[in-house]
C-alpha atoms as a PDB file:
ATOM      1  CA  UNK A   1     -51.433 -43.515 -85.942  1.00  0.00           C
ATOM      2  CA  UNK A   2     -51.584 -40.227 -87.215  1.00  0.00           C
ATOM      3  CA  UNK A   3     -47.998 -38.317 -88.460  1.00  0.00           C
ATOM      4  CA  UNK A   4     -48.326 -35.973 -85.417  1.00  0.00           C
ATOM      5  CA  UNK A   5     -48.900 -39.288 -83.059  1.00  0.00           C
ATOM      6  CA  UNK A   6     -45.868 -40.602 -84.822  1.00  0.00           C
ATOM      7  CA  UNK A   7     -43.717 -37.392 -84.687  1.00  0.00           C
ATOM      8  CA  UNK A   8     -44.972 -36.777 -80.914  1.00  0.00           C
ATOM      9  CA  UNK A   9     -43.373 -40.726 -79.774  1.00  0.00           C
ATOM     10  CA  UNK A  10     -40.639 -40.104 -81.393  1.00  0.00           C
ATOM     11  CA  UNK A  11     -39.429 -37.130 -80.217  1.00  0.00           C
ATOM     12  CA  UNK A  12     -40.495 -38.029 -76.375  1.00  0.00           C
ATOM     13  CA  UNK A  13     -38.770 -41.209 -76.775  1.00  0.00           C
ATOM     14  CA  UNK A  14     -35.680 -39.610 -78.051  1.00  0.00           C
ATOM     15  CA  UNK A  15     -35.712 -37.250 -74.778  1.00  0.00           C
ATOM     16  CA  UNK A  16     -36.359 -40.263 -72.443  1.00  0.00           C
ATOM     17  CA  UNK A  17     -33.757 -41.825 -73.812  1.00  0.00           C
ATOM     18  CA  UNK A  18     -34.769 -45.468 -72.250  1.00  0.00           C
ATOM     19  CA  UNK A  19     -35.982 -43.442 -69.327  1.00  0.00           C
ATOM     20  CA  UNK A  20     -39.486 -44.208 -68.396  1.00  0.00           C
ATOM     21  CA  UNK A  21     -43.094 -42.449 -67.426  1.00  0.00           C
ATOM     22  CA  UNK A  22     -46.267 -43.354 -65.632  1.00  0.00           C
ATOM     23  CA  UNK A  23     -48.306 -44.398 -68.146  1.00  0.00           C
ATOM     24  CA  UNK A  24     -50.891 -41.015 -67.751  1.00  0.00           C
ATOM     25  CA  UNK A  25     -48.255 -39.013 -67.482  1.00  0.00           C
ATOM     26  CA  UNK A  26     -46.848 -40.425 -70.772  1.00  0.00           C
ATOM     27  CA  UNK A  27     -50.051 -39.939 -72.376  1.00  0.00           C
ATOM     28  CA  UNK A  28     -50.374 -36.178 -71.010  1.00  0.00           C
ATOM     29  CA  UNK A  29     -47.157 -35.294 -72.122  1.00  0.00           C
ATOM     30  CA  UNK A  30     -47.485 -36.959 -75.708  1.00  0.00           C
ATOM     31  CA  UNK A  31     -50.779 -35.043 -75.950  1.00  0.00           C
ATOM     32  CA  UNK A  32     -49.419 -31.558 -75.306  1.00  0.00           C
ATOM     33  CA  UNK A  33     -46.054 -32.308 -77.966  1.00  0.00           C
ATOM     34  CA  UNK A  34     -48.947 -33.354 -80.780  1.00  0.00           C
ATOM     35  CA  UNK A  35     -50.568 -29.977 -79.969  1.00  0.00           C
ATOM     36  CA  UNK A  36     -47.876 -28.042 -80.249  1.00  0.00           C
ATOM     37  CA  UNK A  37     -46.516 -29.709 -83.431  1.00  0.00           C
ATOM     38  CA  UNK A  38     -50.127 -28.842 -84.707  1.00  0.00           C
ATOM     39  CA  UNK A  39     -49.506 -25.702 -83.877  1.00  0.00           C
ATOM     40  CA  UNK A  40     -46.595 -25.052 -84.847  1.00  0.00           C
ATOM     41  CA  UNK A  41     -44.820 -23.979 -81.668  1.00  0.00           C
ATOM     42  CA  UNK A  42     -41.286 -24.350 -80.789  1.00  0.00           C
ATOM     43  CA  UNK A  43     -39.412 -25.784 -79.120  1.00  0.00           C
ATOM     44  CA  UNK A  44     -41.847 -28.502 -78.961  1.00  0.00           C
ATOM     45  CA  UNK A  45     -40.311 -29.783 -75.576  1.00  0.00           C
ATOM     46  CA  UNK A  46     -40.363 -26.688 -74.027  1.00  0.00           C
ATOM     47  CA  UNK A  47     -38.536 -25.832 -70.208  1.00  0.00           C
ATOM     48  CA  UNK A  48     -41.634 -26.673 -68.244  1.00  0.00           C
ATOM     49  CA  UNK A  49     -42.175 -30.394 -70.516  1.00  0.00           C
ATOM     50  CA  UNK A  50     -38.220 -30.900 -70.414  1.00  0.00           C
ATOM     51  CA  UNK A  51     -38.263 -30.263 -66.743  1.00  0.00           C
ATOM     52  CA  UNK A  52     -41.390 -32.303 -65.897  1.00  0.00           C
ATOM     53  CA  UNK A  53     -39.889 -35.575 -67.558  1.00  0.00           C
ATOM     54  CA  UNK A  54     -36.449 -35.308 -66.043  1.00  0.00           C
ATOM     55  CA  UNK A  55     -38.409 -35.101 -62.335  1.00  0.00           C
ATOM     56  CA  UNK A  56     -40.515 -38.214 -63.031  1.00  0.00           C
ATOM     57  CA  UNK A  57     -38.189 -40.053 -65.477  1.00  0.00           C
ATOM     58  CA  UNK A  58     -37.161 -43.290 -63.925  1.00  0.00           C
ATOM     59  CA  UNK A  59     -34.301 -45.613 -65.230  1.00  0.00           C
ATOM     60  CA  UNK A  60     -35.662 -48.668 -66.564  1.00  0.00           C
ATOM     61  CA  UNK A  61     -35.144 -51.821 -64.179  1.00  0.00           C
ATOM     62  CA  UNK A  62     -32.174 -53.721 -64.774  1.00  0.00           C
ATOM     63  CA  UNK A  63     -33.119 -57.227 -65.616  1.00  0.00           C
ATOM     64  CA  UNK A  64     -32.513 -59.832 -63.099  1.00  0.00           C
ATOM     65  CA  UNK A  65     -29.676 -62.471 -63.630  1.00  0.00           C
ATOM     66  CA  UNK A  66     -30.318 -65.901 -62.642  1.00  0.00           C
ATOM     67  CA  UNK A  67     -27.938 -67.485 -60.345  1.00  0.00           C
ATOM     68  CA  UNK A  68     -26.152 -69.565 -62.576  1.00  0.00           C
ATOM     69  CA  UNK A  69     -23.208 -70.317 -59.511  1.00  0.00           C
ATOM     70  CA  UNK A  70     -22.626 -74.275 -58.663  1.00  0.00           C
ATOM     71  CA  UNK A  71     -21.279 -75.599 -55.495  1.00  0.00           C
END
């Protein structure tokens, strides 16, 4: 993975904070950071990125307890 990969998951991740993406959107969005760290433009997670993941960021699933209860 290059540095820019790297640097792009990690500062999407960060953002999500545990929140999660459809997969192509994930991709899309990591795409357009690594570009723009290329490039040298900031902020990297600009209003229209920012605002994009916070209307299709989804709280991960909570994981299921078993029913540990006896009658």
């Amino acid at each position: 993975m290059a540095l820019s990969q790297f640097a792009a998951h990690a500062l999407v991740g960060s953002y999500l904070k545990g929140r999660q993406l459809p997969d192509a959107l994930l991709t899309s969005i990591l795409d357009a950071v690594e570009v723009r760290l290329k490039d040298g433009k900031v902020p990297v997670l600009d209003d229209s990125l920012r605002e994009l993941i916070d209307s299709e960021a989804t709280d991960p699933e909570a994981p299921q307890l078993a029913n540990t209860r006896t009658h």
